[in-house]
PDB file of N, CA and C in Angstrom:
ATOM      1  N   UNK A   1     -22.919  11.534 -10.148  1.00  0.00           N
ATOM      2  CA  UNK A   1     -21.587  11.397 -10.725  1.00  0.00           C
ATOM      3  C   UNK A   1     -21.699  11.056 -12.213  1.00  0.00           C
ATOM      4  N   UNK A   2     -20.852  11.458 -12.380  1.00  0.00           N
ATOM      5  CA  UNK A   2     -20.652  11.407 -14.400  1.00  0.00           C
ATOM      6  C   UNK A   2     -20.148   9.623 -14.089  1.00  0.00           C
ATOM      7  N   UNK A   3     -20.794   9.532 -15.896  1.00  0.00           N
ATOM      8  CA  UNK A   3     -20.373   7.560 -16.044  1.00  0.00           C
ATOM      9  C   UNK A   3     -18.888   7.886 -15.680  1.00  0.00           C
ATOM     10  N   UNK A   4     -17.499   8.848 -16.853  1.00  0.00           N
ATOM     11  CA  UNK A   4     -16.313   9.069 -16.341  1.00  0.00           C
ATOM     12  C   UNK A   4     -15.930   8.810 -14.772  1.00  0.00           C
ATOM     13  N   UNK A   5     -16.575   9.905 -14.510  1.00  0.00           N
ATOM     14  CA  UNK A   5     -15.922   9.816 -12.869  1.00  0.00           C
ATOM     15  C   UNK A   5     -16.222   8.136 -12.217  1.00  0.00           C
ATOM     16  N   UNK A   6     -17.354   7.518 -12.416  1.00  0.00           N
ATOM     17  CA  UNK A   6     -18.022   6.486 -11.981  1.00  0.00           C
ATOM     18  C   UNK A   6     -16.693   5.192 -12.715  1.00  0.00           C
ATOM     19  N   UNK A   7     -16.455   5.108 -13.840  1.00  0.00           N
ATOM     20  CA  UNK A   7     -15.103   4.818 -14.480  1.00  0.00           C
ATOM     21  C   UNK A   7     -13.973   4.613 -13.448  1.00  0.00           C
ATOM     22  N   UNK A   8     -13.946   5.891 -13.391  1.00  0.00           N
ATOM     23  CA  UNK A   8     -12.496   6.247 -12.561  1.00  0.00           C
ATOM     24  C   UNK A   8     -12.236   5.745 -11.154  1.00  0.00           C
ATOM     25  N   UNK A   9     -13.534   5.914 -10.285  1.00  0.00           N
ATOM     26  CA  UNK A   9     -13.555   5.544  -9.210  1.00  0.00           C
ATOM     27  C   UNK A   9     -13.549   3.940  -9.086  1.00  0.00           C
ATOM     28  N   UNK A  10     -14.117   3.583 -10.210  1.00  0.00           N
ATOM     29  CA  UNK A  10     -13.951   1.663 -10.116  1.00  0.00           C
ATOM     30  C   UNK A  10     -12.435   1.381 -10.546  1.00  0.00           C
ATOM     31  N   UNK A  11     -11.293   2.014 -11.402  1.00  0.00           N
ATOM     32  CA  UNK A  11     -10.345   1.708 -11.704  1.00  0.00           C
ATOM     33  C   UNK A  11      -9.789   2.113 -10.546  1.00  0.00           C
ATOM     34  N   UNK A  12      -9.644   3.224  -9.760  1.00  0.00           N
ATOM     35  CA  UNK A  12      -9.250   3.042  -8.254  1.00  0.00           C
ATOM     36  C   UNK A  12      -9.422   1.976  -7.353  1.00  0.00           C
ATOM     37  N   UNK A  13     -10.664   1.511  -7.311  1.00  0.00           N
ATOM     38  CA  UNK A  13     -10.776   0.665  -6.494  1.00  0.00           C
ATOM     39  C   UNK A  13     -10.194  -0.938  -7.223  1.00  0.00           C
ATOM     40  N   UNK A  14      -9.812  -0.931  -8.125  1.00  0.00           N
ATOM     41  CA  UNK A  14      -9.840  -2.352  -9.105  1.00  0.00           C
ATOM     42  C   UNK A  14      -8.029  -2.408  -8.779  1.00  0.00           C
ATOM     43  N   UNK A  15      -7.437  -1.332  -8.864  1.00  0.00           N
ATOM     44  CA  UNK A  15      -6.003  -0.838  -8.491  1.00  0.00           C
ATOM     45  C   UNK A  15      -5.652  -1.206  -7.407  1.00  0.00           C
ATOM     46  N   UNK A  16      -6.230  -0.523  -6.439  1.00  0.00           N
ATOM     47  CA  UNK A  16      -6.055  -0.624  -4.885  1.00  0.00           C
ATOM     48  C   UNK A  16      -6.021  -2.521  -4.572  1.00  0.00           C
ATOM     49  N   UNK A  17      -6.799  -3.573  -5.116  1.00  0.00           N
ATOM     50  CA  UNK A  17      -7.281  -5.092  -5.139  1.00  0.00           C
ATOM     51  C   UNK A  17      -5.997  -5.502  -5.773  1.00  0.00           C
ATOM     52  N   UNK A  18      -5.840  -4.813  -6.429  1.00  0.00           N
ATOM     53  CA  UNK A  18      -4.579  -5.438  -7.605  1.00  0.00           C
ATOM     54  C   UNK A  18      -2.915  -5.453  -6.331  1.00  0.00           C
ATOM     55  N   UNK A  19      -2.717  -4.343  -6.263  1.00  0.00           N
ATOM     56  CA  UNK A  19      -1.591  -4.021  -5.777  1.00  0.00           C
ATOM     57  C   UNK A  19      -1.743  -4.785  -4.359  1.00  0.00           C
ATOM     58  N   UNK A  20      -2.776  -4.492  -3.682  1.00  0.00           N
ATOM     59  CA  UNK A  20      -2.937  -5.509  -2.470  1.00  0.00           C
ATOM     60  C   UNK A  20      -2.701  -6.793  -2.405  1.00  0.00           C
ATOM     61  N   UNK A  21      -3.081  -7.577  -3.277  1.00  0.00           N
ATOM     62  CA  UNK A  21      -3.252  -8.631  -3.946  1.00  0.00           C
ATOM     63  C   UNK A  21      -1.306  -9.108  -4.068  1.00  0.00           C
ATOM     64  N   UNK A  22      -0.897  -8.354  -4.797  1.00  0.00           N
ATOM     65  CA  UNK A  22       0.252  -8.770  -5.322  1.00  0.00           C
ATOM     66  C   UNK A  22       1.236  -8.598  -3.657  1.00  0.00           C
ATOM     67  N   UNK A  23       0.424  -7.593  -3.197  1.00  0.00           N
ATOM     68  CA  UNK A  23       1.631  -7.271  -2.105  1.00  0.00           C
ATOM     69  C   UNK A  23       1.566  -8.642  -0.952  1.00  0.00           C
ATOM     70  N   UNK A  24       0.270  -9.166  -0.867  1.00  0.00           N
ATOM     71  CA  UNK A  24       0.194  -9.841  -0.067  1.00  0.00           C
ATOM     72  C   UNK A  24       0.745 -11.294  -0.537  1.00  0.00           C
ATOM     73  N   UNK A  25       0.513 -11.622  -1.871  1.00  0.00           N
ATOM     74  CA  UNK A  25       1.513 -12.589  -2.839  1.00  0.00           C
ATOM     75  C   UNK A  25       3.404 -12.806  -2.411  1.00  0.00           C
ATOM     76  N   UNK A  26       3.795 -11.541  -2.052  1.00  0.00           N
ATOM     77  CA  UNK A  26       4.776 -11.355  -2.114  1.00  0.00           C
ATOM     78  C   UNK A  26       5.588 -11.133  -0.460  1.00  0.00           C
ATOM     79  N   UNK A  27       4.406 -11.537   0.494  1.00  0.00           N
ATOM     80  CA  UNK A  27       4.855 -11.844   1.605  1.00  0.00           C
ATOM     81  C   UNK A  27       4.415 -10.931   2.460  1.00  0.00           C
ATOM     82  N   UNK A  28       3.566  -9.724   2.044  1.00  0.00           N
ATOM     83  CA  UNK A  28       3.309  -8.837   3.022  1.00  0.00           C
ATOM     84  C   UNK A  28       1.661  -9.193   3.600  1.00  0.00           C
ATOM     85  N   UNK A  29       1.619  -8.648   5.054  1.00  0.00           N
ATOM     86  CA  UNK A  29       0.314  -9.051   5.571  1.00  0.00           C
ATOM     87  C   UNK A  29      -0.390  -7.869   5.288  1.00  0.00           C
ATOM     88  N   UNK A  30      -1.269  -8.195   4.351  1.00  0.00           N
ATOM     89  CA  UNK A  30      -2.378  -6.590   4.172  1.00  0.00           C
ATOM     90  C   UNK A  30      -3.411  -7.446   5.653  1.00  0.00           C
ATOM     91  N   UNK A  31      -3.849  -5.684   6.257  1.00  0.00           N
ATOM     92  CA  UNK A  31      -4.577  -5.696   7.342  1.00  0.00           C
ATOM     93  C   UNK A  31      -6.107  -5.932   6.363  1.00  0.00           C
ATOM     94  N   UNK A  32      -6.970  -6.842   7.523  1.00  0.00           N
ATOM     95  CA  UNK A  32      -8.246  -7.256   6.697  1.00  0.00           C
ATOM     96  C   UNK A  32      -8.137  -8.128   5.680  1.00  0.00           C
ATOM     97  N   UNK A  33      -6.886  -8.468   5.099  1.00  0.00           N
ATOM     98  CA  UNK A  33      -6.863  -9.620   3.908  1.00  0.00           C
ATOM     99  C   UNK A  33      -7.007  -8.769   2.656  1.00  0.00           C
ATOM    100  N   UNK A  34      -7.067  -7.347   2.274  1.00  0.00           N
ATOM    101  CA  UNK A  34      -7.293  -6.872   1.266  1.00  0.00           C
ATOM    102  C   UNK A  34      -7.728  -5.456   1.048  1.00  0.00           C
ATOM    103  N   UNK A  35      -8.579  -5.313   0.245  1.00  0.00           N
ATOM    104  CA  UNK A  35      -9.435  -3.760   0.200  1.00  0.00           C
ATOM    105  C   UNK A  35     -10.573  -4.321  -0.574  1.00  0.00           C
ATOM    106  N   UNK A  36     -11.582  -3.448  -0.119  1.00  0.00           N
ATOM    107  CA  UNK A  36     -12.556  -2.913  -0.797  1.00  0.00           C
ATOM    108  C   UNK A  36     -12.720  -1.118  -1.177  1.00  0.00           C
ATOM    109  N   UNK A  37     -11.881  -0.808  -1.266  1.00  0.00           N
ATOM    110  CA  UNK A  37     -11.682   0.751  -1.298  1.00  0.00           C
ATOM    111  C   UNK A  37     -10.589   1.208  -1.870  1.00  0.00           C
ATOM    112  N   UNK A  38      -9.996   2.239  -1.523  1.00  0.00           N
ATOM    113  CA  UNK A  38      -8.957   3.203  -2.616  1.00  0.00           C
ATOM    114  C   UNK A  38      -7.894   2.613  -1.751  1.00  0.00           C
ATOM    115  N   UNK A  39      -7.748   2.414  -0.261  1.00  0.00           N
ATOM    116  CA  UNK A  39      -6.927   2.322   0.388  1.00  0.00           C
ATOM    117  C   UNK A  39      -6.156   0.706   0.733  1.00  0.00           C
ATOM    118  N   UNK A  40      -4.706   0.676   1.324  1.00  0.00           N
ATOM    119  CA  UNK A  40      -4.697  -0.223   1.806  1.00  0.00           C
ATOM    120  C   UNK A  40      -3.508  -0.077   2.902  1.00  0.00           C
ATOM    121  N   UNK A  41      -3.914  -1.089   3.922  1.00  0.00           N
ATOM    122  CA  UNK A  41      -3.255  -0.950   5.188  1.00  0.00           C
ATOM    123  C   UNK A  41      -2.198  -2.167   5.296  1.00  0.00           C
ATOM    124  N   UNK A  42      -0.738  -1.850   5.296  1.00  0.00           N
ATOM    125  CA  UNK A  42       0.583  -3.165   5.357  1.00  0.00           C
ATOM    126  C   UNK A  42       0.782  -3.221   6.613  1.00  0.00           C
ATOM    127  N   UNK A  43       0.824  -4.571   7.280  1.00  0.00           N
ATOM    128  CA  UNK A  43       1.935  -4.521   8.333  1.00  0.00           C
ATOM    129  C   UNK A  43       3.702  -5.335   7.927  1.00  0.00           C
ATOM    130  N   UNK A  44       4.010  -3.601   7.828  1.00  0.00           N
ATOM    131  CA  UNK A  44       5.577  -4.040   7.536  1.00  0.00           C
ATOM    132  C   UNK A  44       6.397  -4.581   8.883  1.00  0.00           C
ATOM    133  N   UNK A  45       5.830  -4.136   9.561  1.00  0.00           N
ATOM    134  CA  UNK A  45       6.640  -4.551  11.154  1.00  0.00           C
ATOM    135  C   UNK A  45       6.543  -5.902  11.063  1.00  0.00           C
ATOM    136  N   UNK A  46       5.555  -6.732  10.981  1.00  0.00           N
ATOM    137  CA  UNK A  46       5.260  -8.529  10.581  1.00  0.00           C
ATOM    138  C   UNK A  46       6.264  -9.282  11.710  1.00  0.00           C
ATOM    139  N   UNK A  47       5.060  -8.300  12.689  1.00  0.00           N
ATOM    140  CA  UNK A  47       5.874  -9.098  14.634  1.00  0.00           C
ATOM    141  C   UNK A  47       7.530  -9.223  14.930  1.00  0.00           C
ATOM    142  N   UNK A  48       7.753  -7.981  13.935  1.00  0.00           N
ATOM    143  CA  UNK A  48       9.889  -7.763  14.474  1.00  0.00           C
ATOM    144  C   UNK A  48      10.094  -8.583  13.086  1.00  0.00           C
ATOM    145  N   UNK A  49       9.915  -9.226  12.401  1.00  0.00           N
ATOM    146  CA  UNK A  49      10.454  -9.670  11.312  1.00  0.00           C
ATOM    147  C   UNK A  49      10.776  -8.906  10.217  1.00  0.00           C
ATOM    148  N   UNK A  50       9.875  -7.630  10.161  1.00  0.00           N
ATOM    149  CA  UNK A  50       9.932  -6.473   8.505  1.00  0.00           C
ATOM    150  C   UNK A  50      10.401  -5.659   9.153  1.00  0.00           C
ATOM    151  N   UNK A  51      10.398  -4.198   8.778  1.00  0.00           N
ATOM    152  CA  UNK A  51      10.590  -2.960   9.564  1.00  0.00           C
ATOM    153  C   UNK A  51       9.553  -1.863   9.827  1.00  0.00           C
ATOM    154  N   UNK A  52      10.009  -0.994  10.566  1.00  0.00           N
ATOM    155  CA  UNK A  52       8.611  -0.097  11.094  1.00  0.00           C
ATOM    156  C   UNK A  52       7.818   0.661  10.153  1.00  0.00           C
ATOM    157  N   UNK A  53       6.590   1.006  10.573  1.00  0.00           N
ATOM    158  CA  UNK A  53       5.871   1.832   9.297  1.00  0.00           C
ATOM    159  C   UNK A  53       6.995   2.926   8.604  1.00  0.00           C
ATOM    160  N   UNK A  54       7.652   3.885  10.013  1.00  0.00           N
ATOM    161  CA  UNK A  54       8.396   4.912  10.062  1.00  0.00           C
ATOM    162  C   UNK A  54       9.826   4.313   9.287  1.00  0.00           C
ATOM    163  N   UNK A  55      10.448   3.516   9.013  1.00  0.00           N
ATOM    164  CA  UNK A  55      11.147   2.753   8.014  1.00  0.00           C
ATOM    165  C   UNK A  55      10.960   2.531   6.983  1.00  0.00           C
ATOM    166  N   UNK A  56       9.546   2.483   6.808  1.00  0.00           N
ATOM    167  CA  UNK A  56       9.002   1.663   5.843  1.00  0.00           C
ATOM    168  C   UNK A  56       8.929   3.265   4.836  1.00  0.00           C
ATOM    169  N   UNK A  57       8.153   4.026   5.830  1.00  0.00           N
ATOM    170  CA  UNK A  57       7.850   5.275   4.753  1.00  0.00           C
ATOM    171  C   UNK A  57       8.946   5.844   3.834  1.00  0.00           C
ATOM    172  N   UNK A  58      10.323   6.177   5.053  1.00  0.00           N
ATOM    173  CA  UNK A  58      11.642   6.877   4.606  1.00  0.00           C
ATOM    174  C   UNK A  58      12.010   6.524   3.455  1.00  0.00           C
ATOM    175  N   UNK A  59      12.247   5.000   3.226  1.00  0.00           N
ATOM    176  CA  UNK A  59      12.697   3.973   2.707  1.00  0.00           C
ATOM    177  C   UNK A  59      11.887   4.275   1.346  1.00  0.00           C
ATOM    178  N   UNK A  60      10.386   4.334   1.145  1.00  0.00           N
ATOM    179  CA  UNK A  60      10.293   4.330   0.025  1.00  0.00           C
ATOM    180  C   UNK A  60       9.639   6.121  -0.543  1.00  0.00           C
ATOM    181  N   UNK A  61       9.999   6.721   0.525  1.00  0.00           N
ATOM    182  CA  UNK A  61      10.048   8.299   0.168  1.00  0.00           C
ATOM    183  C   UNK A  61      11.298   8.875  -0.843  1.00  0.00           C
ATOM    184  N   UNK A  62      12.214   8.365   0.136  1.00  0.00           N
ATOM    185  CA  UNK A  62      13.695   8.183  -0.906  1.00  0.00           C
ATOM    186  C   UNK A  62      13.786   7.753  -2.094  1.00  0.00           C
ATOM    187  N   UNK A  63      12.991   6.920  -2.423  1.00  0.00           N
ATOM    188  CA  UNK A  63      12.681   6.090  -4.192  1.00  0.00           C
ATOM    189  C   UNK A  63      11.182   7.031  -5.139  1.00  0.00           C
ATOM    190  N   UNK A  64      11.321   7.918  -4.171  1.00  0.00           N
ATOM    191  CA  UNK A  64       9.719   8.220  -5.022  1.00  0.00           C
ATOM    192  C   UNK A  64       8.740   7.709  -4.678  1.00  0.00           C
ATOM    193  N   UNK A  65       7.886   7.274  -3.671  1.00  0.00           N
ATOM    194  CA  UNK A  65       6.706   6.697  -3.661  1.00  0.00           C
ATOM    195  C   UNK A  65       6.271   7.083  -2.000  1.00  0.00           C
ATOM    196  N   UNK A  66       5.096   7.789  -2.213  1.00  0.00           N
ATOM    197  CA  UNK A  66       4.617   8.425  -1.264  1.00  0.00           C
ATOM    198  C   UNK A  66       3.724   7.637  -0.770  1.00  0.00           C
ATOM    199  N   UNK A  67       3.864   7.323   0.929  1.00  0.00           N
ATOM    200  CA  UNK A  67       3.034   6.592   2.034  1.00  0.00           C
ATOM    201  C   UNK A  67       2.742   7.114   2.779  1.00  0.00           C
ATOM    202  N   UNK A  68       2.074   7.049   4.038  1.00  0.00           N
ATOM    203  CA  UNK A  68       2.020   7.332   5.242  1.00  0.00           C
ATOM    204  C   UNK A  68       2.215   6.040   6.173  1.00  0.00           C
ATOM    205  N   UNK A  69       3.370   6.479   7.404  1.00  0.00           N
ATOM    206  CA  UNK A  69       2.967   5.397   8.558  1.00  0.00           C
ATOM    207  C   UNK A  69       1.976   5.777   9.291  1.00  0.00           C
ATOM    208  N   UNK A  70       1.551   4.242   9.566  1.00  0.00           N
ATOM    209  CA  UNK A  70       0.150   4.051  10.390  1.00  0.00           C
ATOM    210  C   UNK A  70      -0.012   3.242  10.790  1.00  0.00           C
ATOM    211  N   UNK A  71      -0.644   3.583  11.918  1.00  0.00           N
ATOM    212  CA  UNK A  71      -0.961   2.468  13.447  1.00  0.00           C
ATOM    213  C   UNK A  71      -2.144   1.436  12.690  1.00  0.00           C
ATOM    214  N   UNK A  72      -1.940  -0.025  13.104  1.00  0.00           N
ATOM    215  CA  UNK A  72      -3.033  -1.063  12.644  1.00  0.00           C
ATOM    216  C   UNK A  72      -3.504  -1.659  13.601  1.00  0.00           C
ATOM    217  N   UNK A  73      -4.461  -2.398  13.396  1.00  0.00           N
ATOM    218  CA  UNK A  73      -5.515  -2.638  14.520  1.00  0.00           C
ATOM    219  C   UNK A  73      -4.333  -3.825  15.784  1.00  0.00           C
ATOM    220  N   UNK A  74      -4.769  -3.719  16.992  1.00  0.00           N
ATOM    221  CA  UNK A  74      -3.700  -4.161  18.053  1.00  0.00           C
ATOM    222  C   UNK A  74      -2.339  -3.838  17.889  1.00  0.00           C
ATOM    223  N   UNK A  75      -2.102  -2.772  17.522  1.00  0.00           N
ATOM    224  CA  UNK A  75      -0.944  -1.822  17.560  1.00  0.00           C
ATOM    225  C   UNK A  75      -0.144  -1.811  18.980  1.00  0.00           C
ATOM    226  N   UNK A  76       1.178  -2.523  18.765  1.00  0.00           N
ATOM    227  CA  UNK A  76       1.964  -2.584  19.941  1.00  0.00           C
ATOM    228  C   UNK A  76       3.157  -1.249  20.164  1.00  0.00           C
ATOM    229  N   UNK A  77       2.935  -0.797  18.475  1.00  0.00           N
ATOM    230  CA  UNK A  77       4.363   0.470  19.273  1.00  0.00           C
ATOM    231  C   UNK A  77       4.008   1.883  19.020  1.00  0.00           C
ATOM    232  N   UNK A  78       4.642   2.611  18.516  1.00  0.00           N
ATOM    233  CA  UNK A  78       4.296   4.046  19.491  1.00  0.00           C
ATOM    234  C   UNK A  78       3.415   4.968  17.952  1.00  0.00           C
ATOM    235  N   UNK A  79       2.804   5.283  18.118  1.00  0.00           N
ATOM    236  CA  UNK A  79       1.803   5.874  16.480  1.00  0.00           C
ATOM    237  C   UNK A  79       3.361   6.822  16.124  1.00  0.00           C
ATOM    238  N   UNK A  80       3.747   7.274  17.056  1.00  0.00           N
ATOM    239  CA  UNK A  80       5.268   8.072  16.001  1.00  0.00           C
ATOM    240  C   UNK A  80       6.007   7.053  15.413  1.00  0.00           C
ATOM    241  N   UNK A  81       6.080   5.941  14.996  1.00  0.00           N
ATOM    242  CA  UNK A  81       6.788   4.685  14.811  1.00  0.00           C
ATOM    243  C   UNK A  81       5.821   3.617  15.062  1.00  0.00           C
ATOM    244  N   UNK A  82       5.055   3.136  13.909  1.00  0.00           N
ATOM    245  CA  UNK A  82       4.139   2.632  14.083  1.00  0.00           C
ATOM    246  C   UNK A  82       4.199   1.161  12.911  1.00  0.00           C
ATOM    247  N   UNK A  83       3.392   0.258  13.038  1.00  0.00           N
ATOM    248  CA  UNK A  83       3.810  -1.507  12.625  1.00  0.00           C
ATOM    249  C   UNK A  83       3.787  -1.395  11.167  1.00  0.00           C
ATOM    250  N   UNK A  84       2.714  -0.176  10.556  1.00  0.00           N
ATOM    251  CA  UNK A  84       2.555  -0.118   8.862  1.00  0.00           C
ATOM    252  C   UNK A  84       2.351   0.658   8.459  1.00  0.00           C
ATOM    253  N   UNK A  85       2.385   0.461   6.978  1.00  0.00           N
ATOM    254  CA  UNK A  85       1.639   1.707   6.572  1.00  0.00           C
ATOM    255  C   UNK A  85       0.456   1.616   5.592  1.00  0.00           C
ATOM    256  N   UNK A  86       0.086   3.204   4.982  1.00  0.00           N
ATOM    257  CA  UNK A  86      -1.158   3.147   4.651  1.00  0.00           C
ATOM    258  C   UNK A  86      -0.963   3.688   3.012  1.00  0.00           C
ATOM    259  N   UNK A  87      -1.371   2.740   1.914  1.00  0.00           N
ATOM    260  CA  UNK A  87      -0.835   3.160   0.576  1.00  0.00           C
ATOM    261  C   UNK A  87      -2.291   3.793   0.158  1.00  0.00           C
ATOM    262  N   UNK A  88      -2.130   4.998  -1.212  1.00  0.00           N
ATOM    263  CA  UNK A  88      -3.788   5.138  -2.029  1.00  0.00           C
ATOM    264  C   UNK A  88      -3.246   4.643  -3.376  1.00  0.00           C
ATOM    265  N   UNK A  89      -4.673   4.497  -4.106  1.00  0.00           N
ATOM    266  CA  UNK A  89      -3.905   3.963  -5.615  1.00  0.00           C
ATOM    267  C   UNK A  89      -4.512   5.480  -6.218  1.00  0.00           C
ATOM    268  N   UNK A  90      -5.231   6.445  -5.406  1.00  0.00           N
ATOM    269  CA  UNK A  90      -6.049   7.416  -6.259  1.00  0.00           C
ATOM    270  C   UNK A  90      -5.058   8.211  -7.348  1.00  0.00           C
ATOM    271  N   UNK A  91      -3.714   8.344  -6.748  1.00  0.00           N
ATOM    272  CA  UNK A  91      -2.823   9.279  -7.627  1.00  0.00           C
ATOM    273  C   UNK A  91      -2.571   8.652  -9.144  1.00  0.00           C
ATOM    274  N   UNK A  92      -1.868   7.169  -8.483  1.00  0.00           N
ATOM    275  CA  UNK A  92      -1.363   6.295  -9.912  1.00  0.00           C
ATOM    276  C   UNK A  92      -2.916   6.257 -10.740  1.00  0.00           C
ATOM    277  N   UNK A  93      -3.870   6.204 -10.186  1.00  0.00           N
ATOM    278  CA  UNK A  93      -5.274   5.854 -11.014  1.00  0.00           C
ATOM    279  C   UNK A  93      -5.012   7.119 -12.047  1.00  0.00           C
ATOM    280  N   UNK A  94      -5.102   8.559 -11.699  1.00  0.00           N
ATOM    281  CA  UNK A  94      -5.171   9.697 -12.373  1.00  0.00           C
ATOM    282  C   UNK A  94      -4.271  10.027 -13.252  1.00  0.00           C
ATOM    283  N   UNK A  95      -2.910   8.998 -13.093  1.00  0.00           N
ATOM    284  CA  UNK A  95      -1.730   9.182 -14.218  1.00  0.00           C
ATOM    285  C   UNK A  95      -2.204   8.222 -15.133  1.00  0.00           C
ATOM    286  N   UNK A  96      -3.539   7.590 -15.247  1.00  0.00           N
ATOM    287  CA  UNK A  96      -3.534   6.659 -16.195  1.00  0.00           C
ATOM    288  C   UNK A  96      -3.007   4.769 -15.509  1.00  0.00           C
ATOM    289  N   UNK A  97      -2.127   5.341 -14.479  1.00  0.00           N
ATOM    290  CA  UNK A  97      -1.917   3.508 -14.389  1.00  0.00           C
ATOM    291  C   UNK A  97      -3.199   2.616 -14.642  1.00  0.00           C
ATOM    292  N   UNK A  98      -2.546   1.341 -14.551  1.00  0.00           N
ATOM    293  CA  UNK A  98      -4.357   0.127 -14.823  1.00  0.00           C
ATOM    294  C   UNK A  98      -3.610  -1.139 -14.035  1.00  0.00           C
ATOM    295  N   UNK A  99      -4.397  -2.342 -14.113  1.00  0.00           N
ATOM    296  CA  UNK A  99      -3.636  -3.345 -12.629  1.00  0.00           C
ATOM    297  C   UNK A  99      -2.570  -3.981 -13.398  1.00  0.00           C
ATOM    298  N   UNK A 100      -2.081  -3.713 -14.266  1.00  0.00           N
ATOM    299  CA  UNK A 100      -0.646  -4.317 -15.030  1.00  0.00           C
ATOM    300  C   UNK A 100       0.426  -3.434 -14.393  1.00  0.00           C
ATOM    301  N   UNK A 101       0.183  -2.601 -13.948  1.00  0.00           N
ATOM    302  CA  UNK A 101       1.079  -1.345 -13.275  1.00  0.00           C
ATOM    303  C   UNK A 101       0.923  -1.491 -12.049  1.00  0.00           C
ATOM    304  N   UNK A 102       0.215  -2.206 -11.175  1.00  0.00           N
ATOM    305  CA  UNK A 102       0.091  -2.300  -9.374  1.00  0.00           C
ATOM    306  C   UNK A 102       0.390  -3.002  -9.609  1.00  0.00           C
ATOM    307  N   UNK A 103       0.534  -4.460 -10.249  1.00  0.00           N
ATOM    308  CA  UNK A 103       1.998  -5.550 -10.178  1.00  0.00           C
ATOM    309  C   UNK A 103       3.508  -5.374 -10.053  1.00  0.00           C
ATOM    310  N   UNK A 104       3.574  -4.044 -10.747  1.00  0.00           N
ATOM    311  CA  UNK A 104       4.908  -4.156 -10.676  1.00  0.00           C
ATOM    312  C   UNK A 104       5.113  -3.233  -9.818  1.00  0.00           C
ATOM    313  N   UNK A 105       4.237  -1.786  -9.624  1.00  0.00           N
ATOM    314  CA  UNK A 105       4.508  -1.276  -8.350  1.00  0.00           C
ATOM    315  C   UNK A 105       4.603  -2.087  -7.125  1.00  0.00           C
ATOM    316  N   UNK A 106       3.900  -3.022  -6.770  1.00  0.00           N
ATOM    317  CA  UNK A 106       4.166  -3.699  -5.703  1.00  0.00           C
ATOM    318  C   UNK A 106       5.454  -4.500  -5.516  1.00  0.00           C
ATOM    319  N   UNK A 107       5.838  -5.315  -6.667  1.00  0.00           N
ATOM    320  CA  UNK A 107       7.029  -5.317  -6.587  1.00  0.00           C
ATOM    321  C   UNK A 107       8.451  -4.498  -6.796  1.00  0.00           C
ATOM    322  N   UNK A 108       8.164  -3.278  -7.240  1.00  0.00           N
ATOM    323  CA  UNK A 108       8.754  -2.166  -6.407  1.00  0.00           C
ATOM    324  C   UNK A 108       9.174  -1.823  -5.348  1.00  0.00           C
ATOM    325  N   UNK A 109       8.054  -1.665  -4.607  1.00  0.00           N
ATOM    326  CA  UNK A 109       7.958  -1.780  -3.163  1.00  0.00           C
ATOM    327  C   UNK A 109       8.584  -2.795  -2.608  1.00  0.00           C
ATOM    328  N   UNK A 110       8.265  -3.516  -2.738  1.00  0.00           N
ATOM    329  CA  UNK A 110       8.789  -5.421  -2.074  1.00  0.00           C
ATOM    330  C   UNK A 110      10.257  -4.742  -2.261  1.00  0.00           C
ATOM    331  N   UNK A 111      10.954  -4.571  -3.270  1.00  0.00           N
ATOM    332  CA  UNK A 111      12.243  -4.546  -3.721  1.00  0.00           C
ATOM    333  C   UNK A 111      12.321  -3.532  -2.224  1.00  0.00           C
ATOM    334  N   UNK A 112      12.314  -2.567  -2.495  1.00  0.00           N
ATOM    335  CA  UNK A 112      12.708  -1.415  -1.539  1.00  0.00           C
ATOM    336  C   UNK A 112      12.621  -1.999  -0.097  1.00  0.00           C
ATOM    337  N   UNK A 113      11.561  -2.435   0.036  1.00  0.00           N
ATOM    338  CA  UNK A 113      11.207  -2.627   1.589  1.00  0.00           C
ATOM    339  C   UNK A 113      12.370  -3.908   1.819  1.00  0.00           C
ATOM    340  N   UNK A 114      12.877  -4.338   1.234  1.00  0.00           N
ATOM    341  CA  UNK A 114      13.473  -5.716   1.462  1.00  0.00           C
ATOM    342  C   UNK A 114      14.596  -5.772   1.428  1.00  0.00           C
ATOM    343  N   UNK A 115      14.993  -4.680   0.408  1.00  0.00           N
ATOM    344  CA  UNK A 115      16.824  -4.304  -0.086  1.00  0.00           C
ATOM    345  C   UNK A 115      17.141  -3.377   1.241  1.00  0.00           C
TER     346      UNK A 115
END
């Protein structure tokens, strides 16, 4: 891998820590406590208290921000409607975002998921 790409792939992963970080600040349970990777896994369901992954996605599909719902580990409801979902930071990494920008995306999110 080029130093660039090698760059890029650590600001992904430095992104992905950031936004996790803030999301879990802000009341959400990241699965595992965090990331070490591009990815990260929410439980918005938060045992009937938040809403479903499949809520969760609509909700912030409608605002612009692309998720997937997804089943998390001891998954009680149905993978078509499932407890969370699953965010990447790889896109925002490639527009240039940096972790001053997964702060406020996360509270983005928070906003949406909550309003």
């Amino acid at each position: 891998a080029t130093p660039d790409f090698r760059k890029y792939a650590k600001q992904i992963v430095s992104n992905a820590k950031v936004l996790a970080s803030e999301l879990k600040r802000l009341g959400w349970r990241i699965v595992s406590g965090g990331t070490d990777s591009h990815l990260i896994l929410v439980d918005t369901w938060m045992k009937g208290k938040g809403l479903s992954g499949k809520e969760a996605e609509a909700k912030l599909e409608k605002a612009g921000i692309i998720v997937n719902k997804n089943t998390i580990p001891g998954e009680t409801r149905s993978p078509f409607d499932p407890s969370g979902i699953r965010l990447g930071t790889a896109a925002e990494t490639t527009r240039g975002r940096k972790e001053k920008d997964m702060v406020r995306i996360a509270r983005t999110i928070n906003k949406i998921l909550r309003g």
